[in-house]
N, C-alpha and C. Protein backbone atom coordinates (compact mmCIF):
# COMPACT_ATOMS: atom_id res chain seq x y z
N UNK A 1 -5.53 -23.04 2.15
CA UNK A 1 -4.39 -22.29 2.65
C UNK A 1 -4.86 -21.22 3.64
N UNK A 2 -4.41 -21.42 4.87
CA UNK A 2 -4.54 -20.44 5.79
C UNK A 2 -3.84 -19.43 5.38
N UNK A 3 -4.29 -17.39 5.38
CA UNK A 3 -3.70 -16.93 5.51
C UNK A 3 -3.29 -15.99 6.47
N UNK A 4 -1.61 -15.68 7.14
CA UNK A 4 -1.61 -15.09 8.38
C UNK A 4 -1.39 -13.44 8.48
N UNK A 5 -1.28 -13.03 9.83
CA UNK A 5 -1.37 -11.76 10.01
C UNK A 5 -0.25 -10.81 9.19
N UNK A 6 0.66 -11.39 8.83
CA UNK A 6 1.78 -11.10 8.14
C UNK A 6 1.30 -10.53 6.76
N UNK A 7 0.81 -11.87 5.95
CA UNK A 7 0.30 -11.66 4.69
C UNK A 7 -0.88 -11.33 4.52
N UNK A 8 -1.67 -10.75 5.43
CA UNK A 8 -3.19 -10.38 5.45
C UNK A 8 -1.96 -8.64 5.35
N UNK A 9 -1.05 -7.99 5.97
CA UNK A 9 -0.65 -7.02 6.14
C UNK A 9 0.00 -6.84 4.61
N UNK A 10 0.79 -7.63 3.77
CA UNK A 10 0.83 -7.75 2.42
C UNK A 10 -0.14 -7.40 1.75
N UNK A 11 -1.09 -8.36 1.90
CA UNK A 11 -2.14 -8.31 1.08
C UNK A 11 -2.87 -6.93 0.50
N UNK A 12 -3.07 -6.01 2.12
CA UNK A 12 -3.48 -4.86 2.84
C UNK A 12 -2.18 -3.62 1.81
N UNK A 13 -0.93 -4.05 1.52
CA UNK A 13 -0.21 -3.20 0.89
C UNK A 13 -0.37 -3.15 -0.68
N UNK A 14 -0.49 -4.33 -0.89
CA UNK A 14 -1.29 -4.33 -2.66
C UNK A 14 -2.56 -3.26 -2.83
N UNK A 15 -3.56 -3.56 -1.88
CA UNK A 15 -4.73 -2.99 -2.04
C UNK A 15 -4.25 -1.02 -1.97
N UNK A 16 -3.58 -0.66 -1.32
CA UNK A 16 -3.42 0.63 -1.04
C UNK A 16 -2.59 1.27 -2.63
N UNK A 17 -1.78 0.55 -3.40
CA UNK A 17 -1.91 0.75 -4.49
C UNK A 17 -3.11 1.55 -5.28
N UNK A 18 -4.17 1.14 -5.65
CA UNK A 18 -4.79 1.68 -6.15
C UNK A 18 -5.58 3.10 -5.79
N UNK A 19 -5.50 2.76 -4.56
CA UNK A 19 -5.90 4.06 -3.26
C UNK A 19 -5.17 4.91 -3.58
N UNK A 20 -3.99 4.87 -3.87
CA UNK A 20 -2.49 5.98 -4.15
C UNK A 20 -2.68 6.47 -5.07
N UNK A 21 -3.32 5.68 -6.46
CA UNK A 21 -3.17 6.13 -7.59
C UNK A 21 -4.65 7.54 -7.47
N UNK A 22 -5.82 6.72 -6.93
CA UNK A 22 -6.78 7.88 -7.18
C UNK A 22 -6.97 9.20 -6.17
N UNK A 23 -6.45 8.93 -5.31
CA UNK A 23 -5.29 10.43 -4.41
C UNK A 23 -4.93 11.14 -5.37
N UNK A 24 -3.53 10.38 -5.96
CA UNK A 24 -2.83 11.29 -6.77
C UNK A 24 -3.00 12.06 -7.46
N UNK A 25 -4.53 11.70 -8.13
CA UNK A 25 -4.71 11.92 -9.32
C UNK A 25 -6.38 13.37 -8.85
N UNK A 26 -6.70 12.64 -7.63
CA UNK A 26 -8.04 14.22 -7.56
C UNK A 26 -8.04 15.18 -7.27
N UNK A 27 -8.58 16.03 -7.23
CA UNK A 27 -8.17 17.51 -7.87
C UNK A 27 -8.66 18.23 -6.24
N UNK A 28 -7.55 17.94 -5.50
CA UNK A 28 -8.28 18.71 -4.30
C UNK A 28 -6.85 19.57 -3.67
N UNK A 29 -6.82 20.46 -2.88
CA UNK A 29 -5.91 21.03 -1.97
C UNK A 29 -4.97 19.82 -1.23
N UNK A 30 -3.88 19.27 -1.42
CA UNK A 30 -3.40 18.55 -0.33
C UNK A 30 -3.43 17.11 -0.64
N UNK A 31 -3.52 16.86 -2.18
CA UNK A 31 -3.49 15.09 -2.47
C UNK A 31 -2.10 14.71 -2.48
N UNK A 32 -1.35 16.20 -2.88
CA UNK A 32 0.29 15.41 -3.13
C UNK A 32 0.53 14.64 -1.19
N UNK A 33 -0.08 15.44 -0.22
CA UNK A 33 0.40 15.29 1.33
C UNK A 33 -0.56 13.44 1.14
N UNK A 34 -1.70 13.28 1.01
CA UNK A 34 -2.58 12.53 1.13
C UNK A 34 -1.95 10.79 0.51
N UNK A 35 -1.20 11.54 -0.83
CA UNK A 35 -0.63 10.36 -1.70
C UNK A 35 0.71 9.81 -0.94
N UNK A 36 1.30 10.91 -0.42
CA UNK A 36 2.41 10.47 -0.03
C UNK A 36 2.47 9.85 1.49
N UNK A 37 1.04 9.70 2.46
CA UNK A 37 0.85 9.62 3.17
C UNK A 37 0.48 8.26 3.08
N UNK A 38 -0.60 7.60 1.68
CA UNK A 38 -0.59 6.39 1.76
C UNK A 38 0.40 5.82 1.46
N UNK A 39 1.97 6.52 0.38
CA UNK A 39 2.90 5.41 0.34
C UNK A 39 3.86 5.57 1.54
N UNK A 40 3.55 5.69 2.67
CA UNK A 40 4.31 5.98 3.63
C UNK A 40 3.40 4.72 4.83
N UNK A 41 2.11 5.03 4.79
CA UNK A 41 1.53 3.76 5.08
C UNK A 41 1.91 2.21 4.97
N UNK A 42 2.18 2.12 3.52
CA UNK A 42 2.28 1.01 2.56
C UNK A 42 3.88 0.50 3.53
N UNK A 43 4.37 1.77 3.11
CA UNK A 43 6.19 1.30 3.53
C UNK A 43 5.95 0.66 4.90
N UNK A 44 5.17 1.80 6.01
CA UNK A 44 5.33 0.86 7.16
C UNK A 44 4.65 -0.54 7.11
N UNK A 45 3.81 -0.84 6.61
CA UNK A 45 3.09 -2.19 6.88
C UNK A 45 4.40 -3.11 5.74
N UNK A 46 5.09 -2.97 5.18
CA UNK A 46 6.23 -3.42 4.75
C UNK A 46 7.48 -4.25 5.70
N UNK A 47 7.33 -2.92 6.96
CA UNK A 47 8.53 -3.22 7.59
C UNK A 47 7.79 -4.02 8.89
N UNK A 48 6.82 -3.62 9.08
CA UNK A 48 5.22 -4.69 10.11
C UNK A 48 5.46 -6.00 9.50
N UNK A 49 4.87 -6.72 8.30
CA UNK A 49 4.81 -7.63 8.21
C UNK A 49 6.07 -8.43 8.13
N UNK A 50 7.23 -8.30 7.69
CA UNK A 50 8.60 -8.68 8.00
C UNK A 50 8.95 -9.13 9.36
N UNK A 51 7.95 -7.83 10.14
CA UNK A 51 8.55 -7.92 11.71
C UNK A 51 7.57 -8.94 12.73
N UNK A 52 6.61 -8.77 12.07
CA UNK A 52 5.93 -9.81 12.81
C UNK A 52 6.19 -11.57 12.15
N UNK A 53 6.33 -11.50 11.23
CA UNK A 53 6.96 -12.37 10.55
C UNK A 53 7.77 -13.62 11.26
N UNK A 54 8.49 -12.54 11.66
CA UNK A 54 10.18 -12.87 12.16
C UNK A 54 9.85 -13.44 13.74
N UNK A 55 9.06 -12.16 14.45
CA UNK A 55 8.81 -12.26 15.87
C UNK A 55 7.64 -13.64 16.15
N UNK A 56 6.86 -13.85 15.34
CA UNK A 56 5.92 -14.08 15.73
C UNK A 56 5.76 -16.39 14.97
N UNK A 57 7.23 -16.03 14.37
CA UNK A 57 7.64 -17.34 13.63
C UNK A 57 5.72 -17.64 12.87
N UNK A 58 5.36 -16.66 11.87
CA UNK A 58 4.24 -17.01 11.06
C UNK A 58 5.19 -16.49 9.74
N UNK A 59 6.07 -17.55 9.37
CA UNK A 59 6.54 -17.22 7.57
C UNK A 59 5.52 -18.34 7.12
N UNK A 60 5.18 -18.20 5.49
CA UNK A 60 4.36 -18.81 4.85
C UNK A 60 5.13 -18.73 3.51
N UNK A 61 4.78 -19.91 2.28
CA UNK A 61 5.66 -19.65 1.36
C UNK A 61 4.77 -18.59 0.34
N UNK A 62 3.45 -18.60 0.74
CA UNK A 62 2.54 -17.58 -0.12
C UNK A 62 2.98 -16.17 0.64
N UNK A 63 2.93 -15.54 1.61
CA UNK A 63 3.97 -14.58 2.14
C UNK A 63 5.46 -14.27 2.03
N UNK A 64 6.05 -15.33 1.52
CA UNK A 64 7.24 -15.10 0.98
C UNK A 64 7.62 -14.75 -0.46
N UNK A 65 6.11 -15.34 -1.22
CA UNK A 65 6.25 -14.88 -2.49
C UNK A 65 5.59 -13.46 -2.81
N UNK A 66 4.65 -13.27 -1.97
CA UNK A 66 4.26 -11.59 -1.92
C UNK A 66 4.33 -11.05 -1.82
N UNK A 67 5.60 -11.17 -0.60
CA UNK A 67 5.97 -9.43 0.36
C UNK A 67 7.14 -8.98 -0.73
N UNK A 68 7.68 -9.01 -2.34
CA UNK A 68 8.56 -8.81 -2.82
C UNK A 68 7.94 -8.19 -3.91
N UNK A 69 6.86 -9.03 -4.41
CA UNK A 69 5.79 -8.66 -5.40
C UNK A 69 5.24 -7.09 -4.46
N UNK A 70 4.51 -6.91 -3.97
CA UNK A 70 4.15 -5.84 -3.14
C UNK A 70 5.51 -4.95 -3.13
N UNK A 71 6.17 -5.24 -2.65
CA UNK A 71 7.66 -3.85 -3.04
C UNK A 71 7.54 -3.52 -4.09
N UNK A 72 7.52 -4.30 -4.96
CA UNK A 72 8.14 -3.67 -6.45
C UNK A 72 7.09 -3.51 -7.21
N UNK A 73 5.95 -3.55 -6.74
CA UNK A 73 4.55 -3.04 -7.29
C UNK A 73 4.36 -1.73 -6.76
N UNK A 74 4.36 -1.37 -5.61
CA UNK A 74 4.47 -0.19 -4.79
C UNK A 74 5.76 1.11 -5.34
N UNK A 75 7.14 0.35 -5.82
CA UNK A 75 7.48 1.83 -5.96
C UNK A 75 7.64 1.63 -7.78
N UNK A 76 7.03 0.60 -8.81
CA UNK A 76 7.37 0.89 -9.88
C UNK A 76 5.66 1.71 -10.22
N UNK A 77 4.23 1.76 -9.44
CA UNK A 77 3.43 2.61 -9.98
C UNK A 77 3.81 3.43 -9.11
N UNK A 78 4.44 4.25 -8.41
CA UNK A 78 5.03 5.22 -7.94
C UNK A 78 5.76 5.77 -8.62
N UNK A 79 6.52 5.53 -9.40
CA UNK A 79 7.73 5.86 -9.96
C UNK A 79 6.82 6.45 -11.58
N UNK A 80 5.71 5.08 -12.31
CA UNK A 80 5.13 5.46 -13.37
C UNK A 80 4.25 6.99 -13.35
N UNK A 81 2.83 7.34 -11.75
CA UNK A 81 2.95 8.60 -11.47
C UNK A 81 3.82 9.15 -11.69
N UNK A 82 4.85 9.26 -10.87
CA UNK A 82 5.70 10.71 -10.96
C UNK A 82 6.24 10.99 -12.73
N UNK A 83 7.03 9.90 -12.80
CA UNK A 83 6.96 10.04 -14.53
C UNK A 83 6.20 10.77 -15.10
N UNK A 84 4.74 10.20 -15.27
CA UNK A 84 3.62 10.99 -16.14
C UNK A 84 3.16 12.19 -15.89
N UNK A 85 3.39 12.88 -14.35
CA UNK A 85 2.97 13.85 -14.01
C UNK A 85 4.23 14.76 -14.23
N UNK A 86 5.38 14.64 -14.34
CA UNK A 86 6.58 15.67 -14.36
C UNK A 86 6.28 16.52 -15.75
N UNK A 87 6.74 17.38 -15.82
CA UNK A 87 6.68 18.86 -16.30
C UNK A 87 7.40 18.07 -17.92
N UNK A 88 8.51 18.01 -17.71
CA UNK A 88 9.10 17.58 -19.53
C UNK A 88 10.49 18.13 -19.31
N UNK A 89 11.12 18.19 -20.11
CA UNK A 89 12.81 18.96 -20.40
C UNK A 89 13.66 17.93 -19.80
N UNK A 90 14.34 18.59 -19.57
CA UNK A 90 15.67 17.59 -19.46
C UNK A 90 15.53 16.41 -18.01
N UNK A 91 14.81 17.67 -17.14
CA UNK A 91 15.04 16.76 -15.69
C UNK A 91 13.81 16.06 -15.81
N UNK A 92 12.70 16.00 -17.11
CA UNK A 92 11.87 14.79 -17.27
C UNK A 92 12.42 14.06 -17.60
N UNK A 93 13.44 14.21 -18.93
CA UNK A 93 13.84 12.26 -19.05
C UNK A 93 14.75 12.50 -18.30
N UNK A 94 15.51 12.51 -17.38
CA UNK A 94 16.25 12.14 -16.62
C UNK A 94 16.07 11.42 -15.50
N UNK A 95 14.38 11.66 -15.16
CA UNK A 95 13.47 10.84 -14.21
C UNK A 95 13.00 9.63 -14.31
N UNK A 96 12.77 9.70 -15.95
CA UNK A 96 12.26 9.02 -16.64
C UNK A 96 13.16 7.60 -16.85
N UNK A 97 14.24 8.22 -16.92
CA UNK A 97 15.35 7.09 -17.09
C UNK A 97 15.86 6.86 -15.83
N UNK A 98 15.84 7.21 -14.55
CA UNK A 98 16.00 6.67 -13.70
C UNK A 98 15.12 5.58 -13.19
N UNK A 99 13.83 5.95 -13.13
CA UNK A 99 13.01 5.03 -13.60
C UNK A 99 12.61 3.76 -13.89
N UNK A 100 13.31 3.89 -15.50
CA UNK A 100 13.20 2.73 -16.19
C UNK A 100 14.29 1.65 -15.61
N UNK A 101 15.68 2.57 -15.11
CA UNK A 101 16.97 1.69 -14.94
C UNK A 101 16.42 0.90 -13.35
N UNK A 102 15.46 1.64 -12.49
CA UNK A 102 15.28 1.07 -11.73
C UNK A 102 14.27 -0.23 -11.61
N UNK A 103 13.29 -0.12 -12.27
CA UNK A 103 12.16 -0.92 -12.48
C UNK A 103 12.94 -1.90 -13.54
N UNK A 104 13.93 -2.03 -14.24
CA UNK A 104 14.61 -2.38 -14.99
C UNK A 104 15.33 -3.87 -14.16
N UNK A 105 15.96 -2.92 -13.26
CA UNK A 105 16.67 -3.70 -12.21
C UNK A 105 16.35 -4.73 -11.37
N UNK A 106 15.04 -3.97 -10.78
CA UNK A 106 13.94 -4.91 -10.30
C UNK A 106 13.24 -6.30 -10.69
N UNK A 107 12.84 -6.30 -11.96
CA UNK A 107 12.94 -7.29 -12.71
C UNK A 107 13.55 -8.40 -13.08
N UNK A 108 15.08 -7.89 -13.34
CA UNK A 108 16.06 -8.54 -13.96
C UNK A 108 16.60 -9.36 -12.36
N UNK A 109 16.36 -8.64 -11.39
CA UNK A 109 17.05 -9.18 -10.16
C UNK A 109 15.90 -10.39 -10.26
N UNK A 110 14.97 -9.93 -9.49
CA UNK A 110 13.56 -10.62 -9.60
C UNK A 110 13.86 -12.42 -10.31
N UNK A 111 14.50 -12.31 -11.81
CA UNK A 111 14.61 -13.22 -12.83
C UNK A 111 15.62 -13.91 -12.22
N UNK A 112 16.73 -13.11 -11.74
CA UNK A 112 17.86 -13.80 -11.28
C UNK A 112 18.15 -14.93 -10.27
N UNK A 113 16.92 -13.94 -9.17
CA UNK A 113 16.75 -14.83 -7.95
C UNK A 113 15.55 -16.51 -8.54
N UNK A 114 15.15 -15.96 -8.88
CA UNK A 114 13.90 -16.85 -9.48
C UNK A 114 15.00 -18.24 -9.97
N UNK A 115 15.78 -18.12 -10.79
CA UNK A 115 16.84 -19.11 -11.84
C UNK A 115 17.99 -19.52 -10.68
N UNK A 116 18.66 -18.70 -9.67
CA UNK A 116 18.96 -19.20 -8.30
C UNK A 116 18.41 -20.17 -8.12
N UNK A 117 16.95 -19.86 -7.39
CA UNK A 117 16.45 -20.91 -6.63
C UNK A 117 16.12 -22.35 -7.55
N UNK A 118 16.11 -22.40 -9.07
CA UNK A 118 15.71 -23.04 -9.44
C UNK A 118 16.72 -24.22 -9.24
N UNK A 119 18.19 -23.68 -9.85
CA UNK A 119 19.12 -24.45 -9.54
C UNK A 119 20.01 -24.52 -8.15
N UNK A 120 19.06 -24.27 -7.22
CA UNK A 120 19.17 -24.50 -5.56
C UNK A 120 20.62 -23.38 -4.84
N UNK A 121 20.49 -22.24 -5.52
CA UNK A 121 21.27 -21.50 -5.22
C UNK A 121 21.27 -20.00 -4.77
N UNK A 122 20.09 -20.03 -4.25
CA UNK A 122 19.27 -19.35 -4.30
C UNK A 122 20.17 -18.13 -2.93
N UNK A 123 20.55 -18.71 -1.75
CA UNK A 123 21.29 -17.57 -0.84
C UNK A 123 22.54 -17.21 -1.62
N UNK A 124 22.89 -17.18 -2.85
CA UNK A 124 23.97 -16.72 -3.20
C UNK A 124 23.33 -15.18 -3.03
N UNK A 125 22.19 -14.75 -4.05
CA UNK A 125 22.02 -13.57 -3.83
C UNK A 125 20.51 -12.71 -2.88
N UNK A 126 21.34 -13.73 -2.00
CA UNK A 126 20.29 -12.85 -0.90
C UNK A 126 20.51 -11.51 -0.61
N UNK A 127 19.17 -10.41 0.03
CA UNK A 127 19.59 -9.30 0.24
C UNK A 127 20.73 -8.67 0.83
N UNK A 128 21.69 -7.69 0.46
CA UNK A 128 22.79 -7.57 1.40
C UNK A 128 22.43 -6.28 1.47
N UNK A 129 23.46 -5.62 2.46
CA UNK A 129 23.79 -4.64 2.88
C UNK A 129 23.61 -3.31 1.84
N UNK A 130 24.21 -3.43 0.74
CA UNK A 130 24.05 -2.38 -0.51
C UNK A 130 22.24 -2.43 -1.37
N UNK A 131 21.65 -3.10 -1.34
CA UNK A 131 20.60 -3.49 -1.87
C UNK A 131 19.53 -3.03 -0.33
N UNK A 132 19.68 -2.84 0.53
CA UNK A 132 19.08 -2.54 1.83
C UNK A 132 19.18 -0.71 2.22
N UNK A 133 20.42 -0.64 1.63
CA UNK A 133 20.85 1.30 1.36
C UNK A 133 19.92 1.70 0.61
N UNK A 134 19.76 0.98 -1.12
CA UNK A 134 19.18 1.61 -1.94
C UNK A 134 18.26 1.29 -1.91
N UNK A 135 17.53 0.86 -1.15
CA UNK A 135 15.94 0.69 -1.03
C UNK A 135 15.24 1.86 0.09
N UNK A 136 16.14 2.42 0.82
CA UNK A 136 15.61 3.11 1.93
C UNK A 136 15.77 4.77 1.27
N UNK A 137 16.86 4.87 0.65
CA UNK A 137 16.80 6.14 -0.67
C UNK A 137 16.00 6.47 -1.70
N UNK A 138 15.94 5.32 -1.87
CA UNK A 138 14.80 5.11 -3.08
C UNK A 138 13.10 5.66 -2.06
N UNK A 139 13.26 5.04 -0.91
CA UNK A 139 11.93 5.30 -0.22
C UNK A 139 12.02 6.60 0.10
N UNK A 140 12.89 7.13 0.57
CA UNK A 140 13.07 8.88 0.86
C UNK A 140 12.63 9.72 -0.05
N UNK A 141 13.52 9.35 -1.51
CA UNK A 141 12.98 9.96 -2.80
C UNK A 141 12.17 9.62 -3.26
N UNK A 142 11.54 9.06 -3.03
CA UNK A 142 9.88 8.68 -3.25
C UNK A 142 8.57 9.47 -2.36
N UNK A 143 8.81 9.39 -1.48
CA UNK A 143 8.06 10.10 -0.36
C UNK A 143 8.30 11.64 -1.09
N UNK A 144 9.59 12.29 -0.68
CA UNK A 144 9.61 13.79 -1.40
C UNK A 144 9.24 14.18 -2.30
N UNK A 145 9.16 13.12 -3.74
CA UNK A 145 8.95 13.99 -4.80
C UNK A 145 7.54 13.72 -4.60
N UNK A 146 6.76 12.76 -4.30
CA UNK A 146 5.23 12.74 -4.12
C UNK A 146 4.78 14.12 -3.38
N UNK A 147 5.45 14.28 -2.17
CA UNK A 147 4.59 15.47 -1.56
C UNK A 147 5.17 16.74 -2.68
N UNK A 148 5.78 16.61 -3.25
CA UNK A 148 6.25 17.99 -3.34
C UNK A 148 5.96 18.11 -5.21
N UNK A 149 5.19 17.23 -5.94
CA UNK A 149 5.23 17.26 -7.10
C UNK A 149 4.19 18.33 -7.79
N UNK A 150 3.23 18.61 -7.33
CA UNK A 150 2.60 20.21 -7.53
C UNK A 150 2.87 20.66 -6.76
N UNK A 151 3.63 20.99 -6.33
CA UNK A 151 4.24 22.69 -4.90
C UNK A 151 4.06 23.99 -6.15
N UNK A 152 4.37 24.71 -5.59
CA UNK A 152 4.19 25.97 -6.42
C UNK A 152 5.74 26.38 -6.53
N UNK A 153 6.64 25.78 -5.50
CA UNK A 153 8.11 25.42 -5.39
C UNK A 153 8.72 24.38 -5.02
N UNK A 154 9.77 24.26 -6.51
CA UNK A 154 10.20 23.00 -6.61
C UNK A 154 11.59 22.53 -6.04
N UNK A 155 11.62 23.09 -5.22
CA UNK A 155 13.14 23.15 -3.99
C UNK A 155 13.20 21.65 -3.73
N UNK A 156 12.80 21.14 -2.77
CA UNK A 156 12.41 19.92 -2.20
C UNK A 156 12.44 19.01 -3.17
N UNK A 157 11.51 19.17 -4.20
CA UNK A 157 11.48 18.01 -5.06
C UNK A 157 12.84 18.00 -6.57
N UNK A 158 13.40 18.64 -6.31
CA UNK A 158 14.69 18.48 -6.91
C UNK A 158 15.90 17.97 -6.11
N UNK A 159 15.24 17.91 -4.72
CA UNK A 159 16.28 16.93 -3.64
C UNK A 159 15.80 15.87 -3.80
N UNK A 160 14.70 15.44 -3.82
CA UNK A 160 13.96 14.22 -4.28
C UNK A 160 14.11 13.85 -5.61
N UNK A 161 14.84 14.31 -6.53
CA UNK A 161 15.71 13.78 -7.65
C UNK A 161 16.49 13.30 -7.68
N UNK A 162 17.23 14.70 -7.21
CA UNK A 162 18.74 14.00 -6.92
C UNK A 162 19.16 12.70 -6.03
N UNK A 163 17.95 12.50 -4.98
CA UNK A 163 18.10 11.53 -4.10
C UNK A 163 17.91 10.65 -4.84
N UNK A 164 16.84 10.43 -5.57
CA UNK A 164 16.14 9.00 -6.81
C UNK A 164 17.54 8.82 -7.04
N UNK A 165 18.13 10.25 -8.36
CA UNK A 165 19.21 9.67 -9.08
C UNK A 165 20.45 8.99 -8.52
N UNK A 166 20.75 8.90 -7.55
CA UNK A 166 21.52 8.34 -6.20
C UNK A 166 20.77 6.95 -5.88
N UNK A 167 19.47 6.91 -5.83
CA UNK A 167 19.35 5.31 -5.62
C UNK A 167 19.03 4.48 -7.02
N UNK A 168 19.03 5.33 -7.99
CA UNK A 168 19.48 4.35 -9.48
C UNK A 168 20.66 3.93 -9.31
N UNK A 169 21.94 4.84 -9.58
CA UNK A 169 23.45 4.28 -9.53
C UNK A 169 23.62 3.07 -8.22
N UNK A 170 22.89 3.08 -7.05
CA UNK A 170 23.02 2.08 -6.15
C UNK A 170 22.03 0.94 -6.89
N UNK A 171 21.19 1.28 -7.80
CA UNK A 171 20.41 0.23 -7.61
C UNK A 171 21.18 -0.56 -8.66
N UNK A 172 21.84 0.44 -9.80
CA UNK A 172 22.80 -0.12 -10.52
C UNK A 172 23.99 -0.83 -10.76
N UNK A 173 24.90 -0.06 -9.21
CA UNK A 173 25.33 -1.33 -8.48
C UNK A 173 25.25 -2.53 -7.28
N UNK A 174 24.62 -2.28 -6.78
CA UNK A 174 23.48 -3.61 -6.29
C UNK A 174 23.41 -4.59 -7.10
N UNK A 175 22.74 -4.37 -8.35
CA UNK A 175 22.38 -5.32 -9.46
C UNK A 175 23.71 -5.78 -9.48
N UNK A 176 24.68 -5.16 -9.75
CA UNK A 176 26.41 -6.06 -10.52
C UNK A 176 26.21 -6.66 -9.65
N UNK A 177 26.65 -6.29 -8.71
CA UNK A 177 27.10 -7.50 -7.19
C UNK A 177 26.01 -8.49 -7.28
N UNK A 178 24.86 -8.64 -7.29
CA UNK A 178 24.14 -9.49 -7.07
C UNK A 178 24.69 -10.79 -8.32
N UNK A 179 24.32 -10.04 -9.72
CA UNK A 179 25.05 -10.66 -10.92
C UNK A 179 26.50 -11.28 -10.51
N UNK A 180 27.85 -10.54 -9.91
CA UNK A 180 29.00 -10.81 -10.17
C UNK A 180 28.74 -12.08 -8.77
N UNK A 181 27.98 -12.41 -7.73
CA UNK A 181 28.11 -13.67 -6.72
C UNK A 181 27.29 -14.44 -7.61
N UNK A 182 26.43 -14.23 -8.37
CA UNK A 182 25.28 -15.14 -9.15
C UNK A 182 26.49 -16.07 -10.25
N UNK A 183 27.25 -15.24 -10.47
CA UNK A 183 27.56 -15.94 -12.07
C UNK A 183 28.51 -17.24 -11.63
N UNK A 184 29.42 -17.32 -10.26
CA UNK A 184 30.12 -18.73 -10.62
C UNK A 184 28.90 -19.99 -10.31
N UNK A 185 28.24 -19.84 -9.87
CA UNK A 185 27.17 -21.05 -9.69
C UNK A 185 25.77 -20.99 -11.17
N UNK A 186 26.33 -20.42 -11.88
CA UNK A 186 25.61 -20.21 -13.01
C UNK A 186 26.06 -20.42 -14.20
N UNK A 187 27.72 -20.04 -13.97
CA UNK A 187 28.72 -20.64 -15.01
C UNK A 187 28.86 -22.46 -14.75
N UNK A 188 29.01 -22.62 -13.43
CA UNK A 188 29.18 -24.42 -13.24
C UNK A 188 28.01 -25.28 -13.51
N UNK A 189 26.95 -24.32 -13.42
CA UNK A 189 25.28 -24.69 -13.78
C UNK A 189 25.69 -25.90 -15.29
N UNK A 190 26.40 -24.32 -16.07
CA UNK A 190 26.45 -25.00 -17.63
C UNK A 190 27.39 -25.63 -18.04
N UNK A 191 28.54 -25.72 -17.34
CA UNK A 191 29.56 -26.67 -17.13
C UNK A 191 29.03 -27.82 -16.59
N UNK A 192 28.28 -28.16 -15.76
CA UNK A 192 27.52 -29.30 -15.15
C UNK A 192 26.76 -30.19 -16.48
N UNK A 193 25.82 -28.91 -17.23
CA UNK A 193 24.63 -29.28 -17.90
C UNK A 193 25.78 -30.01 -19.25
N UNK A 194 26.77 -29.15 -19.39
CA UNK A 194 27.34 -29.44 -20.59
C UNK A 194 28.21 -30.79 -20.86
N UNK A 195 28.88 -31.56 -19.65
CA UNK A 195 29.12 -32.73 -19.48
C UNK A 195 27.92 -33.70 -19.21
N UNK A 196 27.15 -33.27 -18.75
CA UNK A 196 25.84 -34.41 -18.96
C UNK A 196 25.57 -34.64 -20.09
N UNK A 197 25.40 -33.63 -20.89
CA UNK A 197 24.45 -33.55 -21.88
C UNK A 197 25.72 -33.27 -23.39
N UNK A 198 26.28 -33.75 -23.55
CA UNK A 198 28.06 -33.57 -24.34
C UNK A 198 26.54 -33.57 -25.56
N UNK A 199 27.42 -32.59 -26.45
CA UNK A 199 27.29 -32.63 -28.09
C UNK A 199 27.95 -33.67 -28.80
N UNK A 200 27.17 -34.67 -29.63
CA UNK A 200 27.83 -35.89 -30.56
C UNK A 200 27.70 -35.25 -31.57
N UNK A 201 29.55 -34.96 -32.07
CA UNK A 201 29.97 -34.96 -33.14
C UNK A 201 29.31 -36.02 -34.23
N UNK A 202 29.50 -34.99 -35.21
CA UNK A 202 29.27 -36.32 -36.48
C UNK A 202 30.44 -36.76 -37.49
């Protein structure tokens, strides 16, 4: 398998993962700027490899299965940092559970699309418009609370909450919609399966 400039730029966004984490974590003047600088990196080579992608007609199906894996690897150990590093009280689990509902979401979509394609239905829930909002909020509030998570003031990064908590409820409805176009080709799935396959009475 050849791989192209696209998914060599994927590839390149996995690896910066771990780079992020040991930023985050060393004890110097200026890692929150440093951390938030590589997930700002990461994001652009996100919107690079898409674009060359597109421009450059190099899609691959191993690039199609990565550049999604790489998103949701990128902001769920993003999301696990900020978690572990927040202070505690109320606006910790409140982070905490935004969080989970998001990485939650991620997943469950993830599963959804996966069982789509299985039963060839796969553009029902392609990305739309609402799922494209809350990904770019989610990236805003991500970026902020990183730079701003040891400040000595926490101004900024309580906009970077509130912003998160704003792209949970989108990510929360995102998910319905994706679910509410998923379910009639999922309901006829078993209407299909269930006349093939009839239960004999005894």
């Amino acid at each position: 398998m050849r791989i192209n400039l696209p998914t060599w730029l994927t590839l390149f966004r996995v690896l910066l993962l771990p780079v992020m984490v040991v930023v985050f974590y060393l004890p110097f003047r200026g890692s929150n700027l440093a951390a938030a600088l590589v997930f700002v990196l990461a994001g652009l080579t996100d919107w690079l490899d898409g674009y060359l992608a597109r421009r450059l007609d190099m899609t691959s199906a191993f690039g199609a299965f990565l550049d999604p894996v790489a998103d949701k690897l990128m902001v769920a150990v993003t999301l696990f940092l900020l978690v572990q590093s927040h202070p505690g009280g109320w606006q910790g689990i409140l982070l905490a559970v935004t969080a989970s509902v998001i990485v939650g979401r991620e997943i469950s979509v993830s599963a959804l699309r996966e069982w789509m394609a299985e039963i060839g239905a796969r553009s029902k829930v392609k990305v739309a418009f609402l799922g494209k909002l809350k990904t770019a909020m989610q990236m805003v509030a991500l970026v902020v609370l990183l730079l701003q998570h040891d400040a000595e003031t926490l101004r900024l990064y309580h906009i970077g909450e509130a912003l998160l908590v704003v792209a949970g409820i989108l990510t929360i409805w995102s998910g319905v919609d994706y679910l509410r176009a998923a379910w009639p080709a999922l309901r006829d799935h078993d209407v299909k399966k269930a006349e093939k396959n009839p239960v004999q009475s005894s």
